[in-house]
PDB file of N, CA and C in Angstrom:
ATOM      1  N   UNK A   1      77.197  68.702 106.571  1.00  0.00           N
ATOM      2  CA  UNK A   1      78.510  68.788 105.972  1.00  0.00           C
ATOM      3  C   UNK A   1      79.461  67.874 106.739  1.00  0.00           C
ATOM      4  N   UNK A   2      80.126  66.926 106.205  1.00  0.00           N
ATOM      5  CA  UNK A   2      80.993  66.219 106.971  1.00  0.00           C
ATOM      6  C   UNK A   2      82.338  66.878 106.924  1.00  0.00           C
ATOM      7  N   UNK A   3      82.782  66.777 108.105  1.00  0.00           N
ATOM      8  CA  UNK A   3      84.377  67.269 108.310  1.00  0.00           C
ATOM      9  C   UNK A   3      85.869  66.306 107.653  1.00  0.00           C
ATOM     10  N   UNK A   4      86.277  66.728 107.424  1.00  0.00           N
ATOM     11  CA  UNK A   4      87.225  65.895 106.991  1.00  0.00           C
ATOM     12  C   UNK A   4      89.014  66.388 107.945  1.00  0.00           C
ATOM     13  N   UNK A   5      89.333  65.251 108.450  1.00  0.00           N
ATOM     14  CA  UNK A   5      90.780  65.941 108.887  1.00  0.00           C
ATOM     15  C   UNK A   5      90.669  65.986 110.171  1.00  0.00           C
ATOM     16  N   UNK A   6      89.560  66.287 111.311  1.00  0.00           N
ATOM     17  CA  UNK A   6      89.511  66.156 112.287  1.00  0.00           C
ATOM     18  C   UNK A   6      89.107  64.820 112.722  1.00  0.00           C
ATOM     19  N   UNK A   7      89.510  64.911 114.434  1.00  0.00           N
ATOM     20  CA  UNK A   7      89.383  64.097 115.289  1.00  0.00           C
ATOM     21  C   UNK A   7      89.180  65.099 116.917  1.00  0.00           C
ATOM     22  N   UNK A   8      88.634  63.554 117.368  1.00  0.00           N
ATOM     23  CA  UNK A   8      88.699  63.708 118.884  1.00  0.00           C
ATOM     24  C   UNK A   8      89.776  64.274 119.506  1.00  0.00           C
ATOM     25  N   UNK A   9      89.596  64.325 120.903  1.00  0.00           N
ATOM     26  CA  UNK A   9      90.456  64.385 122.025  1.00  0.00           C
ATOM     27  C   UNK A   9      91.286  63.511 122.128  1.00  0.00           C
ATOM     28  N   UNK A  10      92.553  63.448 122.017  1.00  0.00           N
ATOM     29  CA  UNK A  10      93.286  61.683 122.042  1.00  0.00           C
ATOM     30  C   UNK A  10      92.990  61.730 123.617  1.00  0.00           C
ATOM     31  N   UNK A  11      92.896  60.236 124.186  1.00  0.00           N
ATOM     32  CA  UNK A  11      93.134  59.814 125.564  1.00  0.00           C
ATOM     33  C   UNK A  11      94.609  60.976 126.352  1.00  0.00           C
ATOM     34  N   UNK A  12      95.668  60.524 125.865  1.00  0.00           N
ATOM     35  CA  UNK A  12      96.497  61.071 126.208  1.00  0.00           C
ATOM     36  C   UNK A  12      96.301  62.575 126.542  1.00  0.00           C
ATOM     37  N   UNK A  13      95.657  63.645 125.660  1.00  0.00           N
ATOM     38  CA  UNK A  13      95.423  64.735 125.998  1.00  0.00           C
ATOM     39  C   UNK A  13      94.542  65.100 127.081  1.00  0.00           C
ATOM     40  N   UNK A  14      93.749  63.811 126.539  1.00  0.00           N
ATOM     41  CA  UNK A  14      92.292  64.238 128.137  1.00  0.00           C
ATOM     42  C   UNK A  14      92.714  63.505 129.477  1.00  0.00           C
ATOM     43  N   UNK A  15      93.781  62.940 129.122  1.00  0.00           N
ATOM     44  CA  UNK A  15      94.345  62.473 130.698  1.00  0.00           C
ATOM     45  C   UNK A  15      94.905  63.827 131.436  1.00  0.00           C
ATOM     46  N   UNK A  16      95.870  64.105 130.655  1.00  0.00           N
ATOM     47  CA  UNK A  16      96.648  65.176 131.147  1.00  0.00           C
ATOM     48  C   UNK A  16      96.226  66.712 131.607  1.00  0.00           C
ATOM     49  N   UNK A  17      95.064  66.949 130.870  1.00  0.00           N
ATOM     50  CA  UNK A  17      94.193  67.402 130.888  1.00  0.00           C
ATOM     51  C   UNK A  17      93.687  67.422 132.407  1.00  0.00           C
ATOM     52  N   UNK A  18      92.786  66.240 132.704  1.00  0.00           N
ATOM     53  CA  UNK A  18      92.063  66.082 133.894  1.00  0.00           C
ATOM     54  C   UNK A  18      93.340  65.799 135.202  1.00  0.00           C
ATOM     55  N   UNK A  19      94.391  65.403 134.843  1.00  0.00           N
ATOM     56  CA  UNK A  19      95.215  65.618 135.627  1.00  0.00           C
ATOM     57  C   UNK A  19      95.851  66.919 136.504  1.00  0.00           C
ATOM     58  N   UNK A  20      95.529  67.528 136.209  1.00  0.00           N
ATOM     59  CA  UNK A  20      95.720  68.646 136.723  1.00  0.00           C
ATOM     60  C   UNK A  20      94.616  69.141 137.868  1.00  0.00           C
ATOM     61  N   UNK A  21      93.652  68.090 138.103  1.00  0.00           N
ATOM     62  CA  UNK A  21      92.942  68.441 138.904  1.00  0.00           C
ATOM     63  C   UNK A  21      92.911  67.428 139.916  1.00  0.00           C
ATOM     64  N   UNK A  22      93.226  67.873 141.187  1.00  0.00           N
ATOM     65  CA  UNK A  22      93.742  66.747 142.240  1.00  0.00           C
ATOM     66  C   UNK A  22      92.717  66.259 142.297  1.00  0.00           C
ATOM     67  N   UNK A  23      91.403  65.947 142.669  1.00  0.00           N
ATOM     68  CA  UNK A  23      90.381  64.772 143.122  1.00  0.00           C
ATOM     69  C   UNK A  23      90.645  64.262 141.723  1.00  0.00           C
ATOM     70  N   UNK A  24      90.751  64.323 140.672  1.00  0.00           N
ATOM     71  CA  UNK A  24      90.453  63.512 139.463  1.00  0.00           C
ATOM     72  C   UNK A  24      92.183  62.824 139.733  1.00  0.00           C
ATOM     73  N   UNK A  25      93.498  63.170 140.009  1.00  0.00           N
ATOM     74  CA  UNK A  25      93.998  62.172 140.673  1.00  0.00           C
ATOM     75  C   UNK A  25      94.686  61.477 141.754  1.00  0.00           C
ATOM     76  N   UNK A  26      93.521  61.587 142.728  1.00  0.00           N
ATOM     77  CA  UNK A  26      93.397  60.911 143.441  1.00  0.00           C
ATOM     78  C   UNK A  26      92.614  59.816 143.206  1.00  0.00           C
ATOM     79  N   UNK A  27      91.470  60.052 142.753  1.00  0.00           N
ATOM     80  CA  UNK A  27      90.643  58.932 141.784  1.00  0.00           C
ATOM     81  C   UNK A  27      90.978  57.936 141.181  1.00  0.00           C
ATOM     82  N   UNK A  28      92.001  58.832 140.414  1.00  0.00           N
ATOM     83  CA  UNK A  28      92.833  57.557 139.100  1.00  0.00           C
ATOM     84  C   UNK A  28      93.244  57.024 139.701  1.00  0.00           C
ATOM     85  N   UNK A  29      94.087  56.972 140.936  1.00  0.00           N
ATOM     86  CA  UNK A  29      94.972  56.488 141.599  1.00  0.00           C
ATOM     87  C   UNK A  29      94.534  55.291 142.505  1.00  0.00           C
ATOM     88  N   UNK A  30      93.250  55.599 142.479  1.00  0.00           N
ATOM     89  CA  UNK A  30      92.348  54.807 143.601  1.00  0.00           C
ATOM     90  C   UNK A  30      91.503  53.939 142.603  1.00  0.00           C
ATOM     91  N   UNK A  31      91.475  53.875 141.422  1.00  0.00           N
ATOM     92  CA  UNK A  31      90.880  53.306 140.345  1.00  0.00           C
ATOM     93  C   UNK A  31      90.872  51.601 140.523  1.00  0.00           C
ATOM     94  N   UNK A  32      90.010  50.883 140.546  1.00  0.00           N
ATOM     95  CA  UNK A  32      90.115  49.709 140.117  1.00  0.00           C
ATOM     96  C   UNK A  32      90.923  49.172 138.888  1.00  0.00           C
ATOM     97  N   UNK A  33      91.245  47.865 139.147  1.00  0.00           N
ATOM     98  CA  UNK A  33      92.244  47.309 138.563  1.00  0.00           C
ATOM     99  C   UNK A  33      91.759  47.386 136.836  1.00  0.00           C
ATOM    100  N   UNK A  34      90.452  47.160 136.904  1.00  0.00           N
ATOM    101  CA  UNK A  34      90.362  47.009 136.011  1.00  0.00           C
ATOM    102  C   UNK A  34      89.793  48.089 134.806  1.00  0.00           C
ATOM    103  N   UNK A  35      89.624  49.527 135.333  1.00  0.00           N
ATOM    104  CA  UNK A  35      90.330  50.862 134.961  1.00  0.00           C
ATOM    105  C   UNK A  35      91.310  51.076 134.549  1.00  0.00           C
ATOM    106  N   UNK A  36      92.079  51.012 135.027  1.00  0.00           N
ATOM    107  CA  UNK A  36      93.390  51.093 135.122  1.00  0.00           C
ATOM    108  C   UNK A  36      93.978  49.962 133.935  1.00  0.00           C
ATOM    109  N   UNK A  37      94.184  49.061 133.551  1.00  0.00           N
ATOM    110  CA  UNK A  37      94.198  47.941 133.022  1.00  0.00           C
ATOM    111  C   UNK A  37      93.786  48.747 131.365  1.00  0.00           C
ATOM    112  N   UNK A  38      92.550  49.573 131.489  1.00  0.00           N
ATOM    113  CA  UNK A  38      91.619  49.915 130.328  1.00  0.00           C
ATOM    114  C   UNK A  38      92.017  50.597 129.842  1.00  0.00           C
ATOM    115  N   UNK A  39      92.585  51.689 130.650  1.00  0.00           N
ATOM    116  CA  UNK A  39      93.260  53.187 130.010  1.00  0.00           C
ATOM    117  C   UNK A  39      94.827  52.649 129.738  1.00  0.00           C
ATOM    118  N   UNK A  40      95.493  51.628 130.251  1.00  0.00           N
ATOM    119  CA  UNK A  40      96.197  51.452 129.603  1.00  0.00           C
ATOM    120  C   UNK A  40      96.586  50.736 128.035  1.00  0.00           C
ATOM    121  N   UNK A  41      95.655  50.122 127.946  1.00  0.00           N
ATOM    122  CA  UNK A  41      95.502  49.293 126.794  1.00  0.00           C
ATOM    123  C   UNK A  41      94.971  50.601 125.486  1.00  0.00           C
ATOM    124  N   UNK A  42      94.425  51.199 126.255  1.00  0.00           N
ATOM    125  CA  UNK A  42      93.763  52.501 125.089  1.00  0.00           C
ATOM    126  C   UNK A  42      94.911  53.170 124.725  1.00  0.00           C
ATOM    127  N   UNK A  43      95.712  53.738 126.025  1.00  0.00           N
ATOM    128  CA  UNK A  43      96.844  54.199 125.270  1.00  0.00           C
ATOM    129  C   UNK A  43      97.689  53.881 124.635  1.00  0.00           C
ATOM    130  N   UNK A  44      98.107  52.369 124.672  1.00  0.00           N
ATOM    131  CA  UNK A  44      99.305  52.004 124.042  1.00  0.00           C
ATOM    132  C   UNK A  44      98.482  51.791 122.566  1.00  0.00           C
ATOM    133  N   UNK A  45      97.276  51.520 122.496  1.00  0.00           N
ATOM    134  CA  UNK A  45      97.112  51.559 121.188  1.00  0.00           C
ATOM    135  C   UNK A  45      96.573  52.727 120.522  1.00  0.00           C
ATOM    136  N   UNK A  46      96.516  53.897 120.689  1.00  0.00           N
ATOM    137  CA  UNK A  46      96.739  55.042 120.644  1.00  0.00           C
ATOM    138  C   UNK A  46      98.377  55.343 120.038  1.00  0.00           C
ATOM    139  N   UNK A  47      99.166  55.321 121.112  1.00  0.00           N
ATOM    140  CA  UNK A  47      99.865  55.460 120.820  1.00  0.00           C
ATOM    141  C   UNK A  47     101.102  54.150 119.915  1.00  0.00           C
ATOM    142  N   UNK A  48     100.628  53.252 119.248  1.00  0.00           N
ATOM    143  CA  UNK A  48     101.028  52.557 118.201  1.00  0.00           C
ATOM    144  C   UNK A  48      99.928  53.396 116.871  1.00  0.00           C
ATOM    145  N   UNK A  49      99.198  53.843 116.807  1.00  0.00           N
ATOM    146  CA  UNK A  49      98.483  54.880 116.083  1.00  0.00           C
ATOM    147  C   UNK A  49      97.344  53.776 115.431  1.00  0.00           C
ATOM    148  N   UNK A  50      96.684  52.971 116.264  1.00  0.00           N
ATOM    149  CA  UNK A  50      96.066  52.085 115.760  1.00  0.00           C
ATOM    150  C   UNK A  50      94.872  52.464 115.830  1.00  0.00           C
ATOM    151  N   UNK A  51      93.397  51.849 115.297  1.00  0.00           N
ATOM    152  CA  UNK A  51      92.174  51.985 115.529  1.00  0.00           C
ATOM    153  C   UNK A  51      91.463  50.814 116.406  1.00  0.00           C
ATOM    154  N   UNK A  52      91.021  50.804 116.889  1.00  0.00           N
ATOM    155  CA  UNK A  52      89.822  49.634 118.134  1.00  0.00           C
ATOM    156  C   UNK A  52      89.676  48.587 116.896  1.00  0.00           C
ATOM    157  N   UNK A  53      89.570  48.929 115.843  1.00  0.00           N
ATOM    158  CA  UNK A  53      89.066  48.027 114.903  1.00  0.00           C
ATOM    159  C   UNK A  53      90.452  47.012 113.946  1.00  0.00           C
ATOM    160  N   UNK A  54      91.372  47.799 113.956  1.00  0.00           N
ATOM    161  CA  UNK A  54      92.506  47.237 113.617  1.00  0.00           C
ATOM    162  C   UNK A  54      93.327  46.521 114.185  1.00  0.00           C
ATOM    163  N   UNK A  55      93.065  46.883 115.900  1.00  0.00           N
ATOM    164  CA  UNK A  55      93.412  46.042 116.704  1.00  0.00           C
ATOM    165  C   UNK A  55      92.360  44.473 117.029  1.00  0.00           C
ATOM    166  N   UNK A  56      91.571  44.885 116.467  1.00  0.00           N
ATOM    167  CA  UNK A  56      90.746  44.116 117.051  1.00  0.00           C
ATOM    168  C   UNK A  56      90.864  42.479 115.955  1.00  0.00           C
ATOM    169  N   UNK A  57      91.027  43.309 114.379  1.00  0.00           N
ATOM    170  CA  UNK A  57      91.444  42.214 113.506  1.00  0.00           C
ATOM    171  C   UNK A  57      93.061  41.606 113.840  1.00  0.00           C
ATOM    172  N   UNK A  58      93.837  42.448 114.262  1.00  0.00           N
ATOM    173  CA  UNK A  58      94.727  41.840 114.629  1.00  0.00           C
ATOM    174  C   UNK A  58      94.828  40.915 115.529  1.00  0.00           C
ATOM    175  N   UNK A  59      93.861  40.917 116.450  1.00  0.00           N
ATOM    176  CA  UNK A  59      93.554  39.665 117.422  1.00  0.00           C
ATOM    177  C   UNK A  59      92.804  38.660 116.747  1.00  0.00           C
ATOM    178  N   UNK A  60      92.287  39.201 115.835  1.00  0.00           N
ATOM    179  CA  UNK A  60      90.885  38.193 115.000  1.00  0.00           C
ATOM    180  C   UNK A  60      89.676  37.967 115.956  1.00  0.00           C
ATOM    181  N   UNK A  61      89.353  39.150 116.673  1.00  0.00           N
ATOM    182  CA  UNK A  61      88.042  39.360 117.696  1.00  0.00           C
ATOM    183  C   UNK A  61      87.214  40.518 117.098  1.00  0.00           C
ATOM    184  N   UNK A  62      85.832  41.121 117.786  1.00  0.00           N
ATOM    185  CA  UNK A  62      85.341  42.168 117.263  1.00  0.00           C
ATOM    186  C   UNK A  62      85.598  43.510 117.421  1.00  0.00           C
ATOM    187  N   UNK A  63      85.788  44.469 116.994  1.00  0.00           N
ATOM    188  CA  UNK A  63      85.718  45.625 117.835  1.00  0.00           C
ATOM    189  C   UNK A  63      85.094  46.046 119.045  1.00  0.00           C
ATOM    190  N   UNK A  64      84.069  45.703 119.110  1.00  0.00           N
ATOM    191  CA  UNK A  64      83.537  45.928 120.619  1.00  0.00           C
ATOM    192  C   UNK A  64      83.980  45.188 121.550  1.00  0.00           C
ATOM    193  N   UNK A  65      84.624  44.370 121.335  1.00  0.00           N
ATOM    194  CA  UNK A  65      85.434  43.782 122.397  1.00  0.00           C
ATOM    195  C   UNK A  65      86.490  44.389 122.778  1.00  0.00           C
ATOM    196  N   UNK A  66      87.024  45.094 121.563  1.00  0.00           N
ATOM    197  CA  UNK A  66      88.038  45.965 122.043  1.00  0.00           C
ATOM    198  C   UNK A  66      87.280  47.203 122.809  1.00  0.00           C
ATOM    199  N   UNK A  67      86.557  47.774 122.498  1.00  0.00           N
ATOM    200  CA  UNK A  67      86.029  48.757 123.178  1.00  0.00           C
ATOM    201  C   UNK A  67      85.361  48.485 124.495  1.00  0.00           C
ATOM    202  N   UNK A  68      84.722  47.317 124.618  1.00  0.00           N
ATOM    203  CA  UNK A  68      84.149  46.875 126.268  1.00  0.00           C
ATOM    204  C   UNK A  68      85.976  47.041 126.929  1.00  0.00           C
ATOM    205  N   UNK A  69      87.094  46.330 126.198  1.00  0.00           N
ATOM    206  CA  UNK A  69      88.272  46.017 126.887  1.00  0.00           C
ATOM    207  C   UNK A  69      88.783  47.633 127.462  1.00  0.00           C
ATOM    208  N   UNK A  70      88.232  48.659 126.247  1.00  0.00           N
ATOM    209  CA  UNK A  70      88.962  50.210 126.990  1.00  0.00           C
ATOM    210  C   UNK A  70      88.048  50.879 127.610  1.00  0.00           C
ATOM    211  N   UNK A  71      86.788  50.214 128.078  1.00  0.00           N
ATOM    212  CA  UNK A  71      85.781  51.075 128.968  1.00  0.00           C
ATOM    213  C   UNK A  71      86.251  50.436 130.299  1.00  0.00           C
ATOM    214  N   UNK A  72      86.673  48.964 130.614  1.00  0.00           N
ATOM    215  CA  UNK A  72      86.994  48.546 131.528  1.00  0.00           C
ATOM    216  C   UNK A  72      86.021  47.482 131.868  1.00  0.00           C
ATOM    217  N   UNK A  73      84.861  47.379 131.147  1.00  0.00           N
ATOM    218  CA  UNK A  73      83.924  46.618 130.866  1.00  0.00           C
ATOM    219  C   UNK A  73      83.643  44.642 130.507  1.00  0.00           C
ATOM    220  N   UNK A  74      85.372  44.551 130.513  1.00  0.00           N
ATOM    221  CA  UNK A  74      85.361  43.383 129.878  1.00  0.00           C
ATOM    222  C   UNK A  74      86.322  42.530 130.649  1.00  0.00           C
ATOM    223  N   UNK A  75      85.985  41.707 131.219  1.00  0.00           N
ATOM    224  CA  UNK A  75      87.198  40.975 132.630  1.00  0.00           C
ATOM    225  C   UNK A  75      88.484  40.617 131.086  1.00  0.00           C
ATOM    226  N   UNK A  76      89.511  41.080 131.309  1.00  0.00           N
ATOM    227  CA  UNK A  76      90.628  40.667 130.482  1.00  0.00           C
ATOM    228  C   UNK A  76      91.887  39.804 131.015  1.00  0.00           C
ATOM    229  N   UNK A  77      91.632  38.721 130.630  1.00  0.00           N
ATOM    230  CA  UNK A  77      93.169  37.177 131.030  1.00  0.00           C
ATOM    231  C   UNK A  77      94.381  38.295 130.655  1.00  0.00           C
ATOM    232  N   UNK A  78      95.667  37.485 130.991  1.00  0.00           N
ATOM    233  CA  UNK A  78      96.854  38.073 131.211  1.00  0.00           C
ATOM    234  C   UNK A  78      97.301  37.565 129.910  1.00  0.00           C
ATOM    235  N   UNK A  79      96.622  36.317 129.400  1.00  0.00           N
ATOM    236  CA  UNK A  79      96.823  35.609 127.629  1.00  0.00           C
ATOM    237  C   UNK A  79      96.195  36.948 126.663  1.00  0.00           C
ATOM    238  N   UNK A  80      94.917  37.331 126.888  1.00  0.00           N
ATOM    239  CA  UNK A  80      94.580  38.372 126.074  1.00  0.00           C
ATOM    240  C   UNK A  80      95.743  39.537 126.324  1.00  0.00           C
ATOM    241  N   UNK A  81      95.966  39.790 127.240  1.00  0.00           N
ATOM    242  CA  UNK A  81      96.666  41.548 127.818  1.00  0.00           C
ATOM    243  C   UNK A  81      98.174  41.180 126.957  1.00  0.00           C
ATOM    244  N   UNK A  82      98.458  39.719 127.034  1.00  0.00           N
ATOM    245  CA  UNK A  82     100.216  39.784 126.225  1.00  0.00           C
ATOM    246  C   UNK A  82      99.550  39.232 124.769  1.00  0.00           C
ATOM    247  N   UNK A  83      98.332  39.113 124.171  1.00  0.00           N
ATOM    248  CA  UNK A  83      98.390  38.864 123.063  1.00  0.00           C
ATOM    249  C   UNK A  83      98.460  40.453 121.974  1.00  0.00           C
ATOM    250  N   UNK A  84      97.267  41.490 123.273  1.00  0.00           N
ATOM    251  CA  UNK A  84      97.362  42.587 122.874  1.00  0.00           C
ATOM    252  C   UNK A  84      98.136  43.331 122.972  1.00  0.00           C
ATOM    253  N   UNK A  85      99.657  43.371 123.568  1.00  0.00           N
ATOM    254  CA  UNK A  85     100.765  43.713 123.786  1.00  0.00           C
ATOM    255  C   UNK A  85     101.650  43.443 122.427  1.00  0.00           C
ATOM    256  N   UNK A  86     101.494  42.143 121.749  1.00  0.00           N
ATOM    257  CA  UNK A  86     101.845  41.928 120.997  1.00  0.00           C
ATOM    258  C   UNK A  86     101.872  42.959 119.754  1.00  0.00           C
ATOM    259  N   UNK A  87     100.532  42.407 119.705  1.00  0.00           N
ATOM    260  CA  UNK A  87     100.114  43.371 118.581  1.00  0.00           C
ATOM    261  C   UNK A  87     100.183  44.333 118.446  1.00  0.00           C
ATOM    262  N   UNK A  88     100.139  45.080 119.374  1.00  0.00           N
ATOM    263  CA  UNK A  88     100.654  46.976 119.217  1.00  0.00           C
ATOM    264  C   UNK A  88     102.178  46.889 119.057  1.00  0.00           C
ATOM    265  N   UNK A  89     103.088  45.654 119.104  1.00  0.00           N
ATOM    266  CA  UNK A  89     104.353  45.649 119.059  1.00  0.00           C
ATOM    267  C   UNK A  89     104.775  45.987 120.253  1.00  0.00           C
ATOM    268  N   UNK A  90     104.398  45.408 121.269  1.00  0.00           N
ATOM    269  CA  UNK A  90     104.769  45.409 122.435  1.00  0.00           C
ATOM    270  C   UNK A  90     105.047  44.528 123.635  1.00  0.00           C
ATOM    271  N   UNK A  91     105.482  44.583 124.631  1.00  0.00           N
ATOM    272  CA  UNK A  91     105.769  43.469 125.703  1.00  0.00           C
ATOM    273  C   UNK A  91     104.685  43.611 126.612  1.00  0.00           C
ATOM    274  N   UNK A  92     104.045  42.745 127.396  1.00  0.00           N
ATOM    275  CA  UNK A  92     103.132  42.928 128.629  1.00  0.00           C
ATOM    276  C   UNK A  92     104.666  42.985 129.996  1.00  0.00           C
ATOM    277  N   UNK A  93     103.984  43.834 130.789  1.00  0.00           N
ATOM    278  CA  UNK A  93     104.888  43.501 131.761  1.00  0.00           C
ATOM    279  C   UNK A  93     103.620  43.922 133.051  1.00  0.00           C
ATOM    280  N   UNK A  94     103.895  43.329 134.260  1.00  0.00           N
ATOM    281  CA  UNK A  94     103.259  43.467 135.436  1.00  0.00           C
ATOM    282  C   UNK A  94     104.601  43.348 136.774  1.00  0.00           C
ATOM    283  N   UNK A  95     103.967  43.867 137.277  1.00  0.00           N
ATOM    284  CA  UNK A  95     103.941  43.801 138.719  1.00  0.00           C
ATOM    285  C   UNK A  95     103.244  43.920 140.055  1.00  0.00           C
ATOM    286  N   UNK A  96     104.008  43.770 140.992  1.00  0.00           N
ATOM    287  CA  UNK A  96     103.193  44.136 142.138  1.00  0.00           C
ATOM    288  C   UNK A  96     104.161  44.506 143.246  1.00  0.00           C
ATOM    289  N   UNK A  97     102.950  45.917 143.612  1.00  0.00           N
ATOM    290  CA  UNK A  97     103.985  46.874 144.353  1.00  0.00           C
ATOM    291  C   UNK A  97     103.578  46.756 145.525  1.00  0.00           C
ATOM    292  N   UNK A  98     104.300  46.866 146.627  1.00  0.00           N
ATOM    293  CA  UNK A  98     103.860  47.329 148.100  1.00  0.00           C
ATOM    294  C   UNK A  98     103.110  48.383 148.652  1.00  0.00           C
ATOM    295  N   UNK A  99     102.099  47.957 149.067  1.00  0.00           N
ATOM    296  CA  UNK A  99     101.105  49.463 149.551  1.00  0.00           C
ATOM    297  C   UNK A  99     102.207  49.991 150.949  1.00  0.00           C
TER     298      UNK A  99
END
Protein backbone atom coordinates (compact mmCIF):
# COMPACT_ATOMS: atom_id res chain seq x y z
CA UNK A 1 0.00 0.00 0.00
CA UNK A 2 1.63 3.25 -0.75
CA UNK A 3 1.26 6.16 1.64
CA UNK A 4 0.31 9.22 0.45
CA UNK A 5 0.90 12.66 2.47
CA UNK A 6 3.77 11.58 4.42
CA UNK A 7 7.33 12.30 4.68
CA UNK A 8 10.55 11.98 6.44
CA UNK A 9 12.21 13.58 9.29
CA UNK A 10 13.06 17.15 7.91
CA UNK A 11 16.92 17.82 8.63
CA UNK A 12 15.90 20.60 10.74
CA UNK A 13 13.92 18.36 13.13
CA UNK A 14 16.65 15.70 13.35
CA UNK A 15 19.17 18.35 14.06
CA UNK A 16 17.43 19.65 16.91
CA UNK A 17 16.56 16.59 17.87
CA UNK A 18 20.20 15.18 18.23
CA UNK A 19 21.05 18.40 19.67
CA UNK A 20 20.08 17.93 22.74
CA UNK A 21 22.59 15.50 23.29
CA UNK A 22 25.98 17.00 24.24
CA UNK A 23 28.62 14.53 22.52
CA UNK A 24 26.43 14.82 19.34
CA UNK A 25 27.27 18.67 19.88
CA UNK A 26 30.31 18.67 20.49
CA UNK A 27 30.80 16.64 17.35
CA UNK A 28 28.93 19.02 15.17
CA UNK A 29 30.98 21.52 16.39
CA UNK A 30 34.15 19.72 15.74
CA UNK A 31 32.80 18.66 12.27
CA UNK A 32 34.84 19.11 9.24
CA UNK A 33 34.45 21.83 6.96
CA UNK A 34 33.07 20.02 4.74
CA UNK A 35 30.08 18.65 6.99
CA UNK A 36 29.32 21.47 7.97
CA UNK A 37 29.26 23.16 4.49
CA UNK A 38 26.65 19.93 3.73
CA UNK A 39 24.14 20.37 6.38
CA UNK A 40 24.09 23.69 5.50
CA UNK A 41 23.27 23.60 1.98
CA UNK A 42 20.54 20.81 2.96
CA UNK A 43 18.96 23.16 5.06
CA UNK A 44 18.64 26.13 3.22
CA UNK A 45 17.18 24.06 0.62
CA UNK A 46 14.87 22.53 2.83
CA UNK A 47 14.01 25.34 3.98
CA UNK A 48 13.30 27.26 0.44
CA UNK A 49 10.94 23.97 0.31
CA UNK A 50 12.86 22.61 -2.55
CA UNK A 51 13.69 18.96 -3.67
CA UNK A 52 17.65 17.67 -4.38
CA UNK A 53 16.20 17.31 -7.76
CA UNK A 54 14.79 20.74 -8.35
CA UNK A 55 17.68 22.16 -7.15
CA UNK A 56 19.69 20.31 -9.00
CA UNK A 57 17.81 21.40 -12.45
CA UNK A 58 18.10 24.68 -11.29
CA UNK A 59 21.81 24.45 -11.49
CA UNK A 60 21.39 22.29 -14.70
CA UNK A 61 23.55 19.37 -12.82
CA UNK A 62 22.28 15.87 -11.59
CA UNK A 63 20.68 15.11 -8.54
CA UNK A 64 23.24 13.11 -7.10
CA UNK A 65 25.39 15.71 -7.19
CA UNK A 66 23.24 17.42 -5.16
CA UNK A 67 23.04 14.66 -2.82
CA UNK A 68 27.00 13.68 -2.78
CA UNK A 69 26.96 17.88 -2.10
CA UNK A 70 24.50 17.15 1.29
CA UNK A 71 26.35 13.97 2.43
CA UNK A 72 29.50 16.09 2.37
CA UNK A 73 30.82 13.80 -0.20
CA UNK A 74 31.52 16.18 -2.92
CA UNK A 75 34.60 18.86 -2.62
CA UNK A 76 32.25 22.07 -3.38
CA UNK A 77 34.03 25.65 -5.10
CA UNK A 78 32.76 28.84 -3.46
CA UNK A 79 31.35 29.43 -7.53
CA UNK A 80 29.11 26.32 -6.91
CA UNK A 81 28.17 27.32 -2.96
CA UNK A 82 27.05 31.16 -4.46
CA UNK A 83 25.53 29.58 -7.51
CA UNK A 84 23.52 27.36 -5.06
CA UNK A 85 22.77 30.25 -2.86
CA UNK A 86 21.32 31.70 -5.67
CA UNK A 87 19.02 29.46 -6.47
CA UNK A 88 17.35 28.81 -3.23
CA UNK A 89 17.07 32.72 -3.48
CA UNK A 90 19.77 33.38 -1.49
CA UNK A 91 23.19 35.14 -0.72
CA UNK A 92 26.45 33.00 0.06
CA UNK A 93 28.16 34.63 2.82
CA UNK A 94 31.47 33.31 4.68
CA UNK A 95 33.70 34.02 7.11
CA UNK A 96 36.38 33.39 9.29
CA UNK A 97 36.39 33.35 12.90
CA UNK A 98 39.11 33.28 15.51
CA UNK A 99 39.72 30.06 17.38
Amino acid sequence: MKRRGRRGTTLKKYLAGEMKDAEFRRLYAEADVELRVALEVAKAREAARMTQGQLARALKTKQQTISRIEQGAQNVTVETLDRIARALKGRLQMRIVAS
